[in-house]
N, C-alpha and C. Protein backbone atom coordinates (compact mmCIF):
# COMPACT_ATOMS: atom_id res chain seq x y z
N UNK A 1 -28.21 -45.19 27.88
CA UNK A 1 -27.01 -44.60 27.33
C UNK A 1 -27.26 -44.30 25.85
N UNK A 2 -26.90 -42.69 25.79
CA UNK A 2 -27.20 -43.11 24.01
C UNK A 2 -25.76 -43.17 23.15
N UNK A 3 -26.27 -43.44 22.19
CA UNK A 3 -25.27 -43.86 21.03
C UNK A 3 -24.55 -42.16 20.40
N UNK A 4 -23.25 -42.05 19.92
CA UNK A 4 -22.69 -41.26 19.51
C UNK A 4 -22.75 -41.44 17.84
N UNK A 5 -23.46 -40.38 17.18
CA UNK A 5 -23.44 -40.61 15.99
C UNK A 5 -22.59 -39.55 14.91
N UNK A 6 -21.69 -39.71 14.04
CA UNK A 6 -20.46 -38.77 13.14
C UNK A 6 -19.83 -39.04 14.24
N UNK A 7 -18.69 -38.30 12.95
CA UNK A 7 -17.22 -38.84 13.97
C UNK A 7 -16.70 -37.84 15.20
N UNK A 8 -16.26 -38.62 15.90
CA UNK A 8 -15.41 -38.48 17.37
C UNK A 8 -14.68 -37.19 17.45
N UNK A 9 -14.44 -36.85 18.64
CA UNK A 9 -13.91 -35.46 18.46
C UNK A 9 -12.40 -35.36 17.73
N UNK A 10 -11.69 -36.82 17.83
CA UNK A 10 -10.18 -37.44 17.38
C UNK A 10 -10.41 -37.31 16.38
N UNK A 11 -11.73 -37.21 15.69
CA UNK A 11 -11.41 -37.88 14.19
C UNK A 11 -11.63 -36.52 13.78
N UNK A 12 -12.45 -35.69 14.14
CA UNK A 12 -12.93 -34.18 13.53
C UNK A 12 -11.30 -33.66 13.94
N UNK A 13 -10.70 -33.62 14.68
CA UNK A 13 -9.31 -33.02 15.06
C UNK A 13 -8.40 -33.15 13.56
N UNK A 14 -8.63 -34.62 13.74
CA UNK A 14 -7.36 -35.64 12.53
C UNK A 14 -7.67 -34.71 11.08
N UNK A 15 -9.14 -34.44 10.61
CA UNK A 15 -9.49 -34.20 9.77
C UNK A 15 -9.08 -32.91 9.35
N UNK A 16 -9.47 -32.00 10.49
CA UNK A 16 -8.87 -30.66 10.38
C UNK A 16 -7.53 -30.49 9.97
N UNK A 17 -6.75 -31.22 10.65
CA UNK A 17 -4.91 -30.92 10.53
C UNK A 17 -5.03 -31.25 9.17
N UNK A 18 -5.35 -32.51 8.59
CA UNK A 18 -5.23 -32.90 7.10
C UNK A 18 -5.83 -31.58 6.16
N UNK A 19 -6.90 -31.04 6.31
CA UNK A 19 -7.71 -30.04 5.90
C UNK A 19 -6.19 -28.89 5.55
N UNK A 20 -5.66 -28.39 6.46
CA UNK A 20 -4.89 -27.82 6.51
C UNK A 20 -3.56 -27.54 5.68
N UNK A 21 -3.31 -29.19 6.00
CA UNK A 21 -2.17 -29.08 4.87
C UNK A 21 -2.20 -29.34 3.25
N UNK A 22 -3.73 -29.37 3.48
CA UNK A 22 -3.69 -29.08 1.91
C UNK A 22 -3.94 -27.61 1.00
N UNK A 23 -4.20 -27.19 2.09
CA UNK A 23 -4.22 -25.62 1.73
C UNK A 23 -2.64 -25.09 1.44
N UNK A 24 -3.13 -24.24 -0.22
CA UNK A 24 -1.90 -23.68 -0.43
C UNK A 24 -1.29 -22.62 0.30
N UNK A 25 -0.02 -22.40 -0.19
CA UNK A 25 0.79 -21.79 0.59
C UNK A 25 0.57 -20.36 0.59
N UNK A 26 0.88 -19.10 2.04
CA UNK A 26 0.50 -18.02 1.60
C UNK A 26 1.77 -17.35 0.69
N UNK A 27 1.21 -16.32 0.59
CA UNK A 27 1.78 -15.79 -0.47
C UNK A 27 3.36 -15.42 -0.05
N UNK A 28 4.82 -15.32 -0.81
CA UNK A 28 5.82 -15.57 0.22
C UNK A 28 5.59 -13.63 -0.02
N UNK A 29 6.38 -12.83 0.86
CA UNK A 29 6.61 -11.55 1.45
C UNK A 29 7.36 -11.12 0.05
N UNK A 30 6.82 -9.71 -0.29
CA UNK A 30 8.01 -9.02 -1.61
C UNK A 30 9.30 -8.85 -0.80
N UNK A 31 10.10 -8.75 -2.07
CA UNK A 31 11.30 -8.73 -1.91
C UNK A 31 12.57 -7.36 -2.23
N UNK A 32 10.84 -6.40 -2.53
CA UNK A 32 11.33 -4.82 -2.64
C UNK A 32 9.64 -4.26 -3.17
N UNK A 33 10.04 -3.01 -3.29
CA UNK A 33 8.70 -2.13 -3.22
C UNK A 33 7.70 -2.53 -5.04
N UNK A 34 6.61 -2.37 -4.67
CA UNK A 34 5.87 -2.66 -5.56
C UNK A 34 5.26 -1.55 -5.89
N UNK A 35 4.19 -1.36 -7.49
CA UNK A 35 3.43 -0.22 -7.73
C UNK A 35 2.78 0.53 -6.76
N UNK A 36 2.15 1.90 -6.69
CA UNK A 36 1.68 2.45 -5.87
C UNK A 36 0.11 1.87 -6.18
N UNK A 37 -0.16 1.93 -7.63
CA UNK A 37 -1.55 1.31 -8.20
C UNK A 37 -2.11 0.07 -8.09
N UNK A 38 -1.28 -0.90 -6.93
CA UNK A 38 -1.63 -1.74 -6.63
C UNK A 38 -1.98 -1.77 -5.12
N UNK A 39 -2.15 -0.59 -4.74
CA UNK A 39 -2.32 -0.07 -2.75
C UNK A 39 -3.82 -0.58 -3.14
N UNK A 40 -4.27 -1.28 -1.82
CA UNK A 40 -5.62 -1.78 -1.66
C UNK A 40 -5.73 -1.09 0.00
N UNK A 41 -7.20 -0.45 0.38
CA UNK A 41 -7.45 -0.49 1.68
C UNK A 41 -7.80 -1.30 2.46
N UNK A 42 -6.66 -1.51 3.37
CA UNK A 42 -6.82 -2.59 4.83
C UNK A 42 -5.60 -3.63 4.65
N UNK A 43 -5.01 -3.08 3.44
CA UNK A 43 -3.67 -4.04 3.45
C UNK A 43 -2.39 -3.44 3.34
N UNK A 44 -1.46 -3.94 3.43
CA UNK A 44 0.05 -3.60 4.09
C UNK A 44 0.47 -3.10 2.61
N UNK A 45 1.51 -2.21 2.29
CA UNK A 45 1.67 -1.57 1.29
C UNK A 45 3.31 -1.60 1.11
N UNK A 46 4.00 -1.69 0.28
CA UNK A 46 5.36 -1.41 -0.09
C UNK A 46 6.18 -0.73 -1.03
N UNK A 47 5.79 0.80 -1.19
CA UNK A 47 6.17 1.24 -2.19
C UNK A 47 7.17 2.32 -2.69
N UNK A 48 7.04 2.87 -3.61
CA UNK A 48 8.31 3.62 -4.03
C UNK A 48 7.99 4.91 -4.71
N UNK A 49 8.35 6.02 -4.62
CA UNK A 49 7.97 7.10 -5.24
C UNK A 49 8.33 7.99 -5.27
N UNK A 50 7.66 9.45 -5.84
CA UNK A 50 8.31 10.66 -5.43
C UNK A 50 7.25 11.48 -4.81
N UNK A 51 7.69 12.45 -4.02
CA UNK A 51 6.95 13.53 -3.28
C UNK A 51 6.25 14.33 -4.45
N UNK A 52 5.33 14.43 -4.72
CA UNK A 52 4.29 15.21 -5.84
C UNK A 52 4.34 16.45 -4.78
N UNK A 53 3.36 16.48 -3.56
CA UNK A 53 3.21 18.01 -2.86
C UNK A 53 2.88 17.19 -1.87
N UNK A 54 3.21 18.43 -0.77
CA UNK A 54 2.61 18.27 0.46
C UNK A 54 2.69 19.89 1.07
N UNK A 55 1.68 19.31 2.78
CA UNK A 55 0.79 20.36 2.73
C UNK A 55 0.50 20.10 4.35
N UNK A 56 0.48 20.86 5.16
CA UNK A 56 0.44 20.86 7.05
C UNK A 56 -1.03 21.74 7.26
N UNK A 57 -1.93 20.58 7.68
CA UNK A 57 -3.10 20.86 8.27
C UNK A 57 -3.09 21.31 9.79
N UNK A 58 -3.10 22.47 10.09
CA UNK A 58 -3.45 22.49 11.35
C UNK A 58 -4.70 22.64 11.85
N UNK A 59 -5.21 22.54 13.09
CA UNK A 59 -6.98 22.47 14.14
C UNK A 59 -6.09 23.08 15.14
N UNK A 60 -7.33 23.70 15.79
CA UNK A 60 -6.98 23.64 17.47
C UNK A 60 -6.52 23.13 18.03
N UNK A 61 -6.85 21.40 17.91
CA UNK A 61 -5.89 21.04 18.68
C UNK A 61 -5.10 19.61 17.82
N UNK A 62 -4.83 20.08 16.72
CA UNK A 62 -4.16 18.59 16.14
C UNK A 62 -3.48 19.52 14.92
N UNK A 63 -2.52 18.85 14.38
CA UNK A 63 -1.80 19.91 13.09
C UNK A 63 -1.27 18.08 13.07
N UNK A 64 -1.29 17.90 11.48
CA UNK A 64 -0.64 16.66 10.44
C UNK A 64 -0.06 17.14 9.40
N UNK A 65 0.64 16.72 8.89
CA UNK A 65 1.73 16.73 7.85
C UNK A 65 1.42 15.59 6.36
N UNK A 66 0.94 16.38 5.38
CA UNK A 66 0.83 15.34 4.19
C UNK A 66 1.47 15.42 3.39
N UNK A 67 1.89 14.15 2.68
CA UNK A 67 2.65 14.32 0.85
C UNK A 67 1.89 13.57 0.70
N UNK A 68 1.64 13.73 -0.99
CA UNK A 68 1.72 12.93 -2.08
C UNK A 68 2.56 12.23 -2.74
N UNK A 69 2.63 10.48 -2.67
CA UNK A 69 3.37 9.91 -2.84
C UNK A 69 3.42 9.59 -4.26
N UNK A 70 3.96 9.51 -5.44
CA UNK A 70 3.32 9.19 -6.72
C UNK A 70 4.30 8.26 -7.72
N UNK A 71 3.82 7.29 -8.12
CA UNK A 71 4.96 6.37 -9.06
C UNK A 71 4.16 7.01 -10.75
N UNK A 72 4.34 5.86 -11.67
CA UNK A 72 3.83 5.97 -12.60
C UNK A 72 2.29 5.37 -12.59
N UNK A 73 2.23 4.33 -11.82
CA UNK A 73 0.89 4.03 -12.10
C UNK A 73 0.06 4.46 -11.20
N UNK A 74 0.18 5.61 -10.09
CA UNK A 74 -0.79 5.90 -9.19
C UNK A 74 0.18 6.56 -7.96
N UNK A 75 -0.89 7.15 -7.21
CA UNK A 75 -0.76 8.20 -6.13
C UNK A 75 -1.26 7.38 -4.73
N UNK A 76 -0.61 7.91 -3.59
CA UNK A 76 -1.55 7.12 -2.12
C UNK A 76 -0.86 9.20 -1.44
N UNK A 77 -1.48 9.02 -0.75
CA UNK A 77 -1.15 10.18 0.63
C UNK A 77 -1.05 9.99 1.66
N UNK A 78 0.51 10.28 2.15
CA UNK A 78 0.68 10.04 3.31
C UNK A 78 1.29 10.74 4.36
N UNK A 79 -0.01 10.58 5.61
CA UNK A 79 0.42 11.49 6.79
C UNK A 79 0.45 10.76 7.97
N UNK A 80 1.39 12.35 8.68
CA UNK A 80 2.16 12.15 10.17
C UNK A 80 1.03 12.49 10.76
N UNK A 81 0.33 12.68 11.68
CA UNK A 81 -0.13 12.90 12.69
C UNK A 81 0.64 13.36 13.84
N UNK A 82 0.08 14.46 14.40
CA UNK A 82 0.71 15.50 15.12
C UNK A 82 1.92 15.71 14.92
N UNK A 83 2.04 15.89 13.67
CA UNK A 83 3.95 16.54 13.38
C UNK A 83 3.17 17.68 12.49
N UNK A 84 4.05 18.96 12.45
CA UNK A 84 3.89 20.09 11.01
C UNK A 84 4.86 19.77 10.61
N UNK A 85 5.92 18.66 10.22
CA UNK A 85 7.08 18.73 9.36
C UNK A 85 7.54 17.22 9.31
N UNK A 86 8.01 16.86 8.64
CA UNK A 86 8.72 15.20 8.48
C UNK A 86 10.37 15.77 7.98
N UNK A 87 11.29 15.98 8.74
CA UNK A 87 12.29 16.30 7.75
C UNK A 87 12.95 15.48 7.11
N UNK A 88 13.07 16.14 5.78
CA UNK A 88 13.74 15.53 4.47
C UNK A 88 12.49 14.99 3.43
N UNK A 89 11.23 15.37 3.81
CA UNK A 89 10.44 15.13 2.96
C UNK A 89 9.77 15.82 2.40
N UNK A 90 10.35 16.57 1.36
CA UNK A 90 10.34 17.43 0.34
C UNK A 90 9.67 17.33 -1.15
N UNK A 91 9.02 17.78 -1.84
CA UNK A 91 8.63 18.29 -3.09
C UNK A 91 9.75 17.82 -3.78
N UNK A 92 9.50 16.25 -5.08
CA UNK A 92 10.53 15.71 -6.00
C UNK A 92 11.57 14.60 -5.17
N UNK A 93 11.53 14.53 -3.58
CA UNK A 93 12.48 13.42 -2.94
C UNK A 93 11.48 12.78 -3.21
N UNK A 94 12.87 10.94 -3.63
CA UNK A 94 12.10 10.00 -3.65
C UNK A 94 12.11 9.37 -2.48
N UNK A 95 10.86 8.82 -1.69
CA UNK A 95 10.99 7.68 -0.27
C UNK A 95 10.31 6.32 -0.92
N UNK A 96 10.84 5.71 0.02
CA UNK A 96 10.00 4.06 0.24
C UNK A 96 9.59 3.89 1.23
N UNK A 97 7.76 3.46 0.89
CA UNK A 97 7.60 3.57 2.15
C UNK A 97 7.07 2.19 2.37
N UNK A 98 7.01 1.93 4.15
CA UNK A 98 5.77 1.03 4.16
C UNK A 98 4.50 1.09 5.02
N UNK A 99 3.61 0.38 5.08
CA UNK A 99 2.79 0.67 6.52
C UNK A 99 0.95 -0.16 5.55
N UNK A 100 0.33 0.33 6.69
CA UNK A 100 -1.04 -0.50 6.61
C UNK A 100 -1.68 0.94 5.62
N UNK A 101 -3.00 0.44 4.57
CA UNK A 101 -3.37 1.32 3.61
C UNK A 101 -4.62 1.53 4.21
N UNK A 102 -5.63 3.07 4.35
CA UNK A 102 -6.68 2.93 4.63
C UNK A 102 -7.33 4.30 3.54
N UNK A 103 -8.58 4.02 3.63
CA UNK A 103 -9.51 4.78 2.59
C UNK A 103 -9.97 6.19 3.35
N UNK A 104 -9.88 7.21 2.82
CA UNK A 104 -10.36 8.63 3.73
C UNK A 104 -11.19 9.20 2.49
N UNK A 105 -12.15 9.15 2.70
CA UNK A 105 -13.05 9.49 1.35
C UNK A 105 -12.53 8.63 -0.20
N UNK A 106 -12.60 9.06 -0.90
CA UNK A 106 -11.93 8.61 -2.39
C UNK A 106 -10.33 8.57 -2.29
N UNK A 107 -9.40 8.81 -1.18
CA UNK A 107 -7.96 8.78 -1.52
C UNK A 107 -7.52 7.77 -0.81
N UNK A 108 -6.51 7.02 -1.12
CA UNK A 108 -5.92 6.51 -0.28
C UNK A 108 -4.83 6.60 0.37
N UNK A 109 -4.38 6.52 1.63
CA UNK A 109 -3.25 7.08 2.70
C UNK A 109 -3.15 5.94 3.32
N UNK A 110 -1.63 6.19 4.11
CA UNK A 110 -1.36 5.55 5.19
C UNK A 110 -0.45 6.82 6.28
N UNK A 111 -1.00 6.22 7.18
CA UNK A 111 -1.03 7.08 8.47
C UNK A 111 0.54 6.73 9.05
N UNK A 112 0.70 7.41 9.29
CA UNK A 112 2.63 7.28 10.21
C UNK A 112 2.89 6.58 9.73
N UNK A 113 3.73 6.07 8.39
CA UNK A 113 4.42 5.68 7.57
C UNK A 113 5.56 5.40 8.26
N UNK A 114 6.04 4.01 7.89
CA UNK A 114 7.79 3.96 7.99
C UNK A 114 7.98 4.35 6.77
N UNK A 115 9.09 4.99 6.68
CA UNK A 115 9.98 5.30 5.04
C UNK A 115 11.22 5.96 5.06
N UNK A 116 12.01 5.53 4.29
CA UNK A 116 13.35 5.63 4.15
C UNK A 116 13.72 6.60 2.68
N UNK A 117 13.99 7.39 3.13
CA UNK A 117 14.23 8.82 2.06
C UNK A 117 15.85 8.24 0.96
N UNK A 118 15.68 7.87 0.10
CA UNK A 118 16.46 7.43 -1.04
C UNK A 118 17.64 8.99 -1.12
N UNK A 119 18.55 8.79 -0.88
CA UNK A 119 19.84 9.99 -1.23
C UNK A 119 20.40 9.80 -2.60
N UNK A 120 20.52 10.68 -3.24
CA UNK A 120 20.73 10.71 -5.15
C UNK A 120 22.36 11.13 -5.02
N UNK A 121 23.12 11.67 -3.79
CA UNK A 121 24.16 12.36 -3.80
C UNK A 121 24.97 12.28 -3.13
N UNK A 122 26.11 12.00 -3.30
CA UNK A 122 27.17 12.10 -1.72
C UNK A 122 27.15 13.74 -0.72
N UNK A 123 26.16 14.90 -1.51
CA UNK A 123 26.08 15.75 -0.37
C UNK A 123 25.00 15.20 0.56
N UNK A 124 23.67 14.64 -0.16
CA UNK A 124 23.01 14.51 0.28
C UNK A 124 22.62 13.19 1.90
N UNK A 125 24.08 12.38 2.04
CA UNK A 125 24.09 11.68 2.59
C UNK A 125 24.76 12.54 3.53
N UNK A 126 25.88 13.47 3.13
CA UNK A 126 26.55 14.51 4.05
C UNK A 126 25.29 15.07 4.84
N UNK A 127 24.29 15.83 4.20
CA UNK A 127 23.75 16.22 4.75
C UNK A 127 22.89 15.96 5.65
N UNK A 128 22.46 14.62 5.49
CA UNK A 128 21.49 13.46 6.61
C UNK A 128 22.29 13.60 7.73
N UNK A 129 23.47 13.33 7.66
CA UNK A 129 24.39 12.99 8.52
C UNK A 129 24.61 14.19 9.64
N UNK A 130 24.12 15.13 9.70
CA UNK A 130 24.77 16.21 10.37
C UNK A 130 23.25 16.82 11.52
């Protein structure tokens, strides 16, 4: 019979959980939109801005829809995939958006965006509305 030498699988278990709770806490979730100049690729994004330009790529067989999203400290671009239009997202509207950030050469985008188009006006809520 041989001998078992380091500790037991109980004790490597015990150790781990302890391991654990000493690790700090993650980071808690924002609590509204943050800089655009802080978008990193491969991470979740929350931001705020205005429409700089946009611009409808069509192919044979695919057509996307881009703006430029832009605060003060930086720009991201973001497109629909298979849409030519997002309505209400216009040249100077501000949206908030959110979604996952990824790298397409030197720019950074996020692909099918959630975002919520900010209304400056009581027509302009008239006009959502209809």
């Amino acid at each position: 019979m041989s001998q078992r030498t380091g500790p037991s699988l109980w004790q490597r278990a015990l150790a781990l959980i302890a391991s654990e709770e000493d690790e700090p806490e993650a980071p808690a979730e924002p609590t509204g939109p943050g800089p655009i100049g802080r978008a990193e690729a491969r991470r979740r994004l929350w931001v705020k801005g205005q429409i700089g330009a946009t611009a409808v790529t069509r192919h044979p067989h695919s057509t996307w829809f881009e703006a430029d999203l832009v605060d003060p400290s930086g720009q991201i671009r973001l497109i629909w995939l298979g849409r030519p239009e997002v309505s209400g997202v216009t040249v100077g509207r501000t949206l908030e958006v959110r979604g996952r950030v990824a790298r397409r050469g030197d720019i950074l985008v996020v692909f099918n965006p959630d975002y919520l188009i900010e209304t400056d006006s009581a027509a302009d809520q008239t006009a959502g509305a209809a």
